[in-house]
Protein backbone atom coordinates (compact mmCIF):
# COMPACT_ATOMS: atom_id res chain seq x y z
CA UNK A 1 9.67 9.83 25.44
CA UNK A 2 11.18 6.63 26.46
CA UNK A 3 8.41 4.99 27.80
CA UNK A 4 6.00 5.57 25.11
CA UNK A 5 4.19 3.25 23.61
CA UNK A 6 2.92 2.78 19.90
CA UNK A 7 -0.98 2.95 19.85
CA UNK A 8 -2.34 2.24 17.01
CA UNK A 9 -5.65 3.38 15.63
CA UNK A 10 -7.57 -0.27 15.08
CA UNK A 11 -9.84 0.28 11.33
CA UNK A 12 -12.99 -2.31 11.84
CA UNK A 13 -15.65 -3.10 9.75
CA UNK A 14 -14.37 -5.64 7.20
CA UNK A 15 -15.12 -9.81 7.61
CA UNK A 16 -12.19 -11.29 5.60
CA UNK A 17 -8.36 -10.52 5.44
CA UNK A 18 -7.36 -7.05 3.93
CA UNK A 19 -4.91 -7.84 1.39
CA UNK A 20 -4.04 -4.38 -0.40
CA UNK A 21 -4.37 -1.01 0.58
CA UNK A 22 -3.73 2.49 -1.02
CA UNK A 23 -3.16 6.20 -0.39
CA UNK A 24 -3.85 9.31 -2.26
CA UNK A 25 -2.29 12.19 -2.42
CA UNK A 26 -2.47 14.89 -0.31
CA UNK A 27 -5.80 16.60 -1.48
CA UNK A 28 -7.62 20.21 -0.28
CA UNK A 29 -9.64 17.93 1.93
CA UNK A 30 -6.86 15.74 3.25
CA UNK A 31 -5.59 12.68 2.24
CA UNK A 32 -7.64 8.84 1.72
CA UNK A 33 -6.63 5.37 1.98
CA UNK A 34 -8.54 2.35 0.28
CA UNK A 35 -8.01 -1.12 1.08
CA UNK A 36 -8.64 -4.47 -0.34
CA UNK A 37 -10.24 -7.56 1.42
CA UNK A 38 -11.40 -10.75 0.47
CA UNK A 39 -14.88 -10.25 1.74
CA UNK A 40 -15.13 -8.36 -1.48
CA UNK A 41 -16.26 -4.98 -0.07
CA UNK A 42 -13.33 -2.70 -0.77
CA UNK A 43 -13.17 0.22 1.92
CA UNK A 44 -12.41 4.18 1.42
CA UNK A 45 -11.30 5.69 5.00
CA UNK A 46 -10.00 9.33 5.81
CA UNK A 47 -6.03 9.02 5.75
CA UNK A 48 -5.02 10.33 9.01
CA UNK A 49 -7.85 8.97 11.41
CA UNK A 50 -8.99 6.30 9.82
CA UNK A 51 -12.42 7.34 9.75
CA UNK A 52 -14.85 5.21 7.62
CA UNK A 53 -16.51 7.14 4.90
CA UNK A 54 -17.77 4.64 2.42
CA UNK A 55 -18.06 0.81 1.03
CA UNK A 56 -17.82 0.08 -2.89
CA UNK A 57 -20.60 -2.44 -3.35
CA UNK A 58 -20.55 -4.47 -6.75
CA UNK A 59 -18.23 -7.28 -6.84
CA UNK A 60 -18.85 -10.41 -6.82
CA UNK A 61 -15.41 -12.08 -5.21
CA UNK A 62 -12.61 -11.47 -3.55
CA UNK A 63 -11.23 -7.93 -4.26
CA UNK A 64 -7.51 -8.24 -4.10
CA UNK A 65 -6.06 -5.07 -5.59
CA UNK A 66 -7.38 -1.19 -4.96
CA UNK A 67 -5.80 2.38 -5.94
CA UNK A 68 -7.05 6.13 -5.76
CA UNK A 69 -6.11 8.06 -8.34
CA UNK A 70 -3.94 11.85 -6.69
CA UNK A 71 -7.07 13.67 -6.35
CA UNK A 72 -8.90 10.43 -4.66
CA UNK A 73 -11.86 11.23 -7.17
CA UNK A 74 -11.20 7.78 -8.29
CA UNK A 75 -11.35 4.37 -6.82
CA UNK A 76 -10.22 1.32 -8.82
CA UNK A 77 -11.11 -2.34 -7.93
CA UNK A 78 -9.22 -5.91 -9.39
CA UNK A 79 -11.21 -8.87 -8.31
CA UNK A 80 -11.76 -12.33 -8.13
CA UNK A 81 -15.37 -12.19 -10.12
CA UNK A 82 -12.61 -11.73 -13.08
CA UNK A 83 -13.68 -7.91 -13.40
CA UNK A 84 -12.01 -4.98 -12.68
CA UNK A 85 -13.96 -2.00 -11.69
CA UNK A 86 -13.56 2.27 -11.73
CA UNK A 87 -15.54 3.88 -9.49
CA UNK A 88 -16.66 7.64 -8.29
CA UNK A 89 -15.12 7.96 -4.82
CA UNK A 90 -17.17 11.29 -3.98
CA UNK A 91 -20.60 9.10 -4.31
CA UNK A 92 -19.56 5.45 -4.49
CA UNK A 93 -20.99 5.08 -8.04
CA UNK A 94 -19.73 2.41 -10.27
CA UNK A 95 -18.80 4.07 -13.31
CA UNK A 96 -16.68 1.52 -15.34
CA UNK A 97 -16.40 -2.54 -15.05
CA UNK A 98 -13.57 -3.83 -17.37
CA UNK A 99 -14.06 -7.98 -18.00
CA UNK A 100 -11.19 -10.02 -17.89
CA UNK A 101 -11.04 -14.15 -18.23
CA UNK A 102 -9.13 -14.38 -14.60
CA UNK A 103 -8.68 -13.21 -11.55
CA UNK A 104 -7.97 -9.13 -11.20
CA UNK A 105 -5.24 -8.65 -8.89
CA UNK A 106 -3.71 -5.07 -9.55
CA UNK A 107 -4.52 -2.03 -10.85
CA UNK A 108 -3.63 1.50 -10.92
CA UNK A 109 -4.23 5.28 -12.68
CA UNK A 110 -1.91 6.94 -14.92
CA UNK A 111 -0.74 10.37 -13.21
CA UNK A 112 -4.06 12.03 -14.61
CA UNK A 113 -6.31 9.61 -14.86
CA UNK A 114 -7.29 9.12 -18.30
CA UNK A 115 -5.70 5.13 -18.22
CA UNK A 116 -6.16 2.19 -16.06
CA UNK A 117 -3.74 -0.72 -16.13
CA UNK A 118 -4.22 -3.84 -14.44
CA UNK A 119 -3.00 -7.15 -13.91
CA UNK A 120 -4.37 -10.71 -14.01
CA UNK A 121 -4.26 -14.66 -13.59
CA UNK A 122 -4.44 -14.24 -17.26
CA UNK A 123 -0.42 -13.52 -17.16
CA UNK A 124 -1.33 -10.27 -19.19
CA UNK A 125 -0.81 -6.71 -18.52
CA UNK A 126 -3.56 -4.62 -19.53
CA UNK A 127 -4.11 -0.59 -20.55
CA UNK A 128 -7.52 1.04 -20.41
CA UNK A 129 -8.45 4.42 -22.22
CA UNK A 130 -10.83 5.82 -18.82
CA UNK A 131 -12.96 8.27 -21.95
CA UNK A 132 -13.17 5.57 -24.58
CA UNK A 133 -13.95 2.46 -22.36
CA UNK A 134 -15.50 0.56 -24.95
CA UNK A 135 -12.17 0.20 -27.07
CA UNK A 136 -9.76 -2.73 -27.20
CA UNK A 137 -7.42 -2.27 -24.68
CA UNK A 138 -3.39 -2.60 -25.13
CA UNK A 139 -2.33 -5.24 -23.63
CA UNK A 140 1.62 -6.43 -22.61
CA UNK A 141 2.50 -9.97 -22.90
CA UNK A 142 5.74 -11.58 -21.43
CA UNK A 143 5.13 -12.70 -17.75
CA UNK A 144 4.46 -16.73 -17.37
CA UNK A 145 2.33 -16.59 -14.32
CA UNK A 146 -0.50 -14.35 -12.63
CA UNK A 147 0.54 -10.40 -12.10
CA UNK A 148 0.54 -9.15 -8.75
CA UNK A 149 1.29 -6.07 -8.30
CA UNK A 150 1.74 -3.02 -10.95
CA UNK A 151 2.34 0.46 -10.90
CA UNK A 152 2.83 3.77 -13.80
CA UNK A 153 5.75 5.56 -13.81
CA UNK A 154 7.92 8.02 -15.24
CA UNK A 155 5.54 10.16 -16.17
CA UNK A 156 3.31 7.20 -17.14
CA UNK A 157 5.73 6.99 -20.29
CA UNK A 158 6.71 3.61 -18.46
CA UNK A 159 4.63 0.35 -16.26
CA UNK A 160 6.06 -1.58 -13.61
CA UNK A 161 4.79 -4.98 -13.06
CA UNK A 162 6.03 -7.98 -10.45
CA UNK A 163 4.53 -11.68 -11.05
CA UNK A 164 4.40 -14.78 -9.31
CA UNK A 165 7.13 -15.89 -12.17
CA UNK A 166 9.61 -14.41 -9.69
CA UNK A 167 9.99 -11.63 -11.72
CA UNK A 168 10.03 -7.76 -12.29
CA UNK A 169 9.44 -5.94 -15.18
CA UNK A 170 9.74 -2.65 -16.89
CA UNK A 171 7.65 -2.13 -19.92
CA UNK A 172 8.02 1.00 -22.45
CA UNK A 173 4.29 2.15 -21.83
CA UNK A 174 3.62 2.99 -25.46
CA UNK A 175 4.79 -0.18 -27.67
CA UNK A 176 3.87 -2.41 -25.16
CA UNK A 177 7.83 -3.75 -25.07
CA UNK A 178 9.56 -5.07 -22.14
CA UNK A 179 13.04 -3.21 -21.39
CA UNK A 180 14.04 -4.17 -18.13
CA UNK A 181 13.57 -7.49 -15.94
CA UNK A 182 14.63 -8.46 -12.34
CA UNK A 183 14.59 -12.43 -11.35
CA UNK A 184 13.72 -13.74 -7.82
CA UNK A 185 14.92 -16.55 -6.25
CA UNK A 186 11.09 -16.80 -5.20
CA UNK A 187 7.72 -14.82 -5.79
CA UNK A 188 8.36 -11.35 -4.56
CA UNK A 189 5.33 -10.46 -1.88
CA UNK A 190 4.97 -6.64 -2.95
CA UNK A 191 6.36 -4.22 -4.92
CA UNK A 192 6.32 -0.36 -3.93
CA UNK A 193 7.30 2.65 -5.92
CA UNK A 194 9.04 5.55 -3.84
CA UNK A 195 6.60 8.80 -3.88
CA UNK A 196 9.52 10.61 -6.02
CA UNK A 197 9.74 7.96 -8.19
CA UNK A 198 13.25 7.09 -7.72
CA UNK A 199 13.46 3.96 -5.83
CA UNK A 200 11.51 1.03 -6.15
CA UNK A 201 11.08 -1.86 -3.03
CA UNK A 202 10.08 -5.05 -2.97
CA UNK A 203 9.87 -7.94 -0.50
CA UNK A 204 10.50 -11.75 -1.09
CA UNK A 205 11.48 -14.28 1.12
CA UNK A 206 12.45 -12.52 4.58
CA UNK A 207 14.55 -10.20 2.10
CA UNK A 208 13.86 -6.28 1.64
CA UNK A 209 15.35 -4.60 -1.22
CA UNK A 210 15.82 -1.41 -3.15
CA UNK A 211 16.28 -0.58 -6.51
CA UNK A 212 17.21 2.27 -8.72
CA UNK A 213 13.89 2.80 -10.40
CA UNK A 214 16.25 4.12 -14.18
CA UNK A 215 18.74 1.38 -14.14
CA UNK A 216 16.89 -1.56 -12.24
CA UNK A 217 20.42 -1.44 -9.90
CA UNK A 218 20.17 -2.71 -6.58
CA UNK A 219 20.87 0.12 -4.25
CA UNK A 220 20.51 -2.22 -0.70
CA UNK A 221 19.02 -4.99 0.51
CA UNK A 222 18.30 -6.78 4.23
CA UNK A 223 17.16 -9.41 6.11
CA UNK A 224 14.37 -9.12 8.36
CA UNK A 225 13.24 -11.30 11.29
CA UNK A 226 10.09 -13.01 9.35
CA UNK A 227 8.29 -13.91 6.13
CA UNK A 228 8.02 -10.33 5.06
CA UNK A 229 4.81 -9.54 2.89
CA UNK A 230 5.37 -6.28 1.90
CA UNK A 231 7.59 -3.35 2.99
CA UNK A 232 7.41 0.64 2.64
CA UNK A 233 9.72 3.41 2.24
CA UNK A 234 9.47 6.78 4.15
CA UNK A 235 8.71 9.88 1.36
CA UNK A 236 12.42 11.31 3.06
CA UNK A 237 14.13 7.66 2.39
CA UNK A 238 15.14 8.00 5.84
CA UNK A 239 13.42 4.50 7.60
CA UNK A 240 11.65 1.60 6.15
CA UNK A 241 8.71 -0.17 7.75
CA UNK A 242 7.63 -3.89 7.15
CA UNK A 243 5.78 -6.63 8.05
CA UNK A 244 4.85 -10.51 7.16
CA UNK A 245 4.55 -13.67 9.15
CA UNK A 246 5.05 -12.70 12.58
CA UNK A 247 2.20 -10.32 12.99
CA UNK A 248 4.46 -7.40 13.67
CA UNK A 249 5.27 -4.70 12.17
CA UNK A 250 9.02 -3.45 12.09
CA UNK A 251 10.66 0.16 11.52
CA UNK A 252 14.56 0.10 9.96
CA UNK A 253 16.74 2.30 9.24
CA UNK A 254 17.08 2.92 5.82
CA UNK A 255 20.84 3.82 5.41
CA UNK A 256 21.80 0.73 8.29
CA UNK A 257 19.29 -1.69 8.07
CA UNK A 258 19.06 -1.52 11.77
CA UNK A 259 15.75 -2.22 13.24
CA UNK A 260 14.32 0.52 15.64
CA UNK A 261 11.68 -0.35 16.70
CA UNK A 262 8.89 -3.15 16.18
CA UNK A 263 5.40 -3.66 17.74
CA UNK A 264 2.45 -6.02 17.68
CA UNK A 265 -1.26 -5.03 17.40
CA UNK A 266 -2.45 -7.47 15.05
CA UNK A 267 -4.12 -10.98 15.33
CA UNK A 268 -2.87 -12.74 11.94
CA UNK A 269 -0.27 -12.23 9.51
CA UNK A 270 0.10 -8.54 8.07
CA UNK A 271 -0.64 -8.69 3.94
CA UNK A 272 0.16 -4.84 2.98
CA UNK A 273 1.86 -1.62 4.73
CA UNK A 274 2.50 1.59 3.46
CA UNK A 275 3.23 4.74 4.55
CA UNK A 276 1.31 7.94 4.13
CA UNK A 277 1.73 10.49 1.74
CA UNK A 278 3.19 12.97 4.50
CA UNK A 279 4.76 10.38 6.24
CA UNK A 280 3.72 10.97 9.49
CA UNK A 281 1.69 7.56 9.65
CA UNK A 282 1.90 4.19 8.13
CA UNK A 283 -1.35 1.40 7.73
CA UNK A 284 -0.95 -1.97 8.27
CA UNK A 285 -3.56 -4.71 6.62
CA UNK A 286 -4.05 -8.28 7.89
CA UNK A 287 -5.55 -11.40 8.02
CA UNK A 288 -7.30 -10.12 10.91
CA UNK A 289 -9.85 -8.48 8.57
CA UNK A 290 -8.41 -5.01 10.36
CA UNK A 291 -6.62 -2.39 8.70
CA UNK A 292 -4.51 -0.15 11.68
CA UNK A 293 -2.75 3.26 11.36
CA UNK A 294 0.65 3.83 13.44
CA UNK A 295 2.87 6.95 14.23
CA UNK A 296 5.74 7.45 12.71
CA UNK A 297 6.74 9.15 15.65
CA UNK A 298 5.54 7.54 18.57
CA UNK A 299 3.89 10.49 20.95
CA UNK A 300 3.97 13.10 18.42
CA UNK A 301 0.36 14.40 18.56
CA UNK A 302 -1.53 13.75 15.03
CA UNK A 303 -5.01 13.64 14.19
CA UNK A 304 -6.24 11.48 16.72
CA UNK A 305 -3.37 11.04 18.50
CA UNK A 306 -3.13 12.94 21.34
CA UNK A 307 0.43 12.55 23.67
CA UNK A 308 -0.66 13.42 27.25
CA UNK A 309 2.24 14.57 29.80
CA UNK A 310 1.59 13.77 33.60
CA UNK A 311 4.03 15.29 35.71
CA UNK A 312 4.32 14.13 39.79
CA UNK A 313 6.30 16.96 42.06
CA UNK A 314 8.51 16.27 44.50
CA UNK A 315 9.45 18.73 47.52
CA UNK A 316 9.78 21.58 45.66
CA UNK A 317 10.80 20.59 42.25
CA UNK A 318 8.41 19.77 39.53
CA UNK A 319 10.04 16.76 37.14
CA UNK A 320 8.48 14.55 34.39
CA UNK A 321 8.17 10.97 35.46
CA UNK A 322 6.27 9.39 32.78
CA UNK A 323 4.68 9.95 29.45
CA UNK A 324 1.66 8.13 28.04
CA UNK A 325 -0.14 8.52 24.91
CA UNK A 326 -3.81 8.49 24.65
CA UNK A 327 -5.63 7.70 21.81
CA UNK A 328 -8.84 9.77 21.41
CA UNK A 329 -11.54 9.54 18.86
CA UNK A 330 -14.11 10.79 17.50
């Protein structure tokens, strides 16, 4: 397999940068990913091939932050039109649009999703009751600059925010306290929470670290070759993939920190990456306007990847000289 090479699957059809993107859980059907991208026209693809199925139309700005609820039932939007918006994802309706006074950037669905919580420009952290939309919602005060990224967890008893006050924050989900914060040294890029819950990552500077999601301990941290804008953790906590300023995207080992491997397919920076929900792929997003899907394993055959042997004989005996991988779609 040595002389493999990663071929990504290349996701067209947006006109801006993608600047978020999400993944559902595994579903009867498969699994989904959504992303964001400033041309306002957030995106819901088939997970493992990248296969378009359907455009949210209804904002009116830049969408910056997208999520699926586990089924992938659910699609919700944060915008730059100050709204934030709940949609079907079987039919593309709109069902719910949530007004804020600033830009939307985050947002995400309790575990069953009956609540919304986003983040804004406003510096507030907002909950919303999904089956009594029209009541006040509960909102979380404390940051001191726009929210960009937030997340439930802990059986949604608890919300996880990061700001552009260089800071991280753990807030007791029902009296709308703060119990835990993390300071930056500057604005951390992304913030991911491991699929078990356990481990939390985040990205500022050219820095990667991880943290015990109870205790807020740091459990390791490294430096990476670039301006890294966001960084993902395998489900197994085995590797770590990221990516930033150098328009590649880089695989680590998790217990090391060594690289392994690192490749370039994009034509701008790379805004968001995360891995699947099976780990067997990871999506990139970019200022490219493209959103791309790469193996895990490079040459392992997976949806539409397709790892071709071609085998040349010699006299008698029949030995494998090269591998290549073919991409085939649909």
């Amino acid at each position: 397999m040595a002389n493999l090479r990663q071929t990504p699957l290349t996701c067209s059809g947006h006109t801006r940068p993608v600047v978020h993107l999400h993944f559902s859980d595994i579903t009867e059907t498969g699994y989904y990913v959504i992303s964001a991208c400033k041309d306002g026209k957030p995106m819901l693809r088939q997970g493992d091939t990248g296969d378009w199925i359907g455009t949210f139309e209804g904002h009116k700005g830049a969408v910056w932050g997208v999520a699926l609820n586990p089924e992938a039932t659910r699609a919700a939007t944060g915008a730059a039109d100050f709204n934030a918006k709940v949609w079907d994802a079987l039919s593309g309706e709109e069902i719910h649009s949530f007004q804020h006074k600033h830009i939307v950037k985050a947002v995400d669905f309790s575990r069953d999703s009956v609540y919304l919580s986003t983040g804004s420009n406003e510096k507030l952290v907002r909950i919303f009751d999904l089956n009594k939309p029209e009541a006040e919602a509960q909102t979380f005060s404390g940051h001191t600059s726009g929210v960009r990224h937030i997340k439930f967890f802990d059986n949604d008893s608890l919300l996880l925010t990061c700001a552009d006050d260089k800071t991280l924050r753990v807030w007791d989900r029902h009296n709308a306290e703060e119990i835990r914060k993390i300071e930056f040294p500057s604005i951390p890029r992304s913030m991911e929470l491991s699929q078990d819950g356990k481990i939390i990552t985040t990205t500022h500077s050219n820095i990667v670290t991880f943290w015990d999601s109870k205790e807020l301990t740091k459990l390791k941290e490294f430096t990476v070759p670039t301006q890294v804008n966001s960084a993902s953790l395998h489900p197994a906590h085995d590797i770590f993939v990221c990516g930033g300023e150098d328009l590649k995207v880089y695989k680590f080992d998790y217990s090391s920190g060594n690289e392994i491997e690192s490749f370039k397919g994009h034509f701008g920076p790379i805004h968001c990456i995360r891995f699947s929900p099976d780990g067997e792929l990871y999506a990139s997003g970019s200022e490219d306007g493209t959103l791309r899907l790469w193996q895990t394993t490079v040459g392992k055959t997976y949806g539409l990847w397709r790892c071709i042997e071609q085998a040349s004989t010699t006299q008698e005996n029949s030995s494998l000289t090269n591998n290549k991988q073919e991409v085939t779609a649909n």
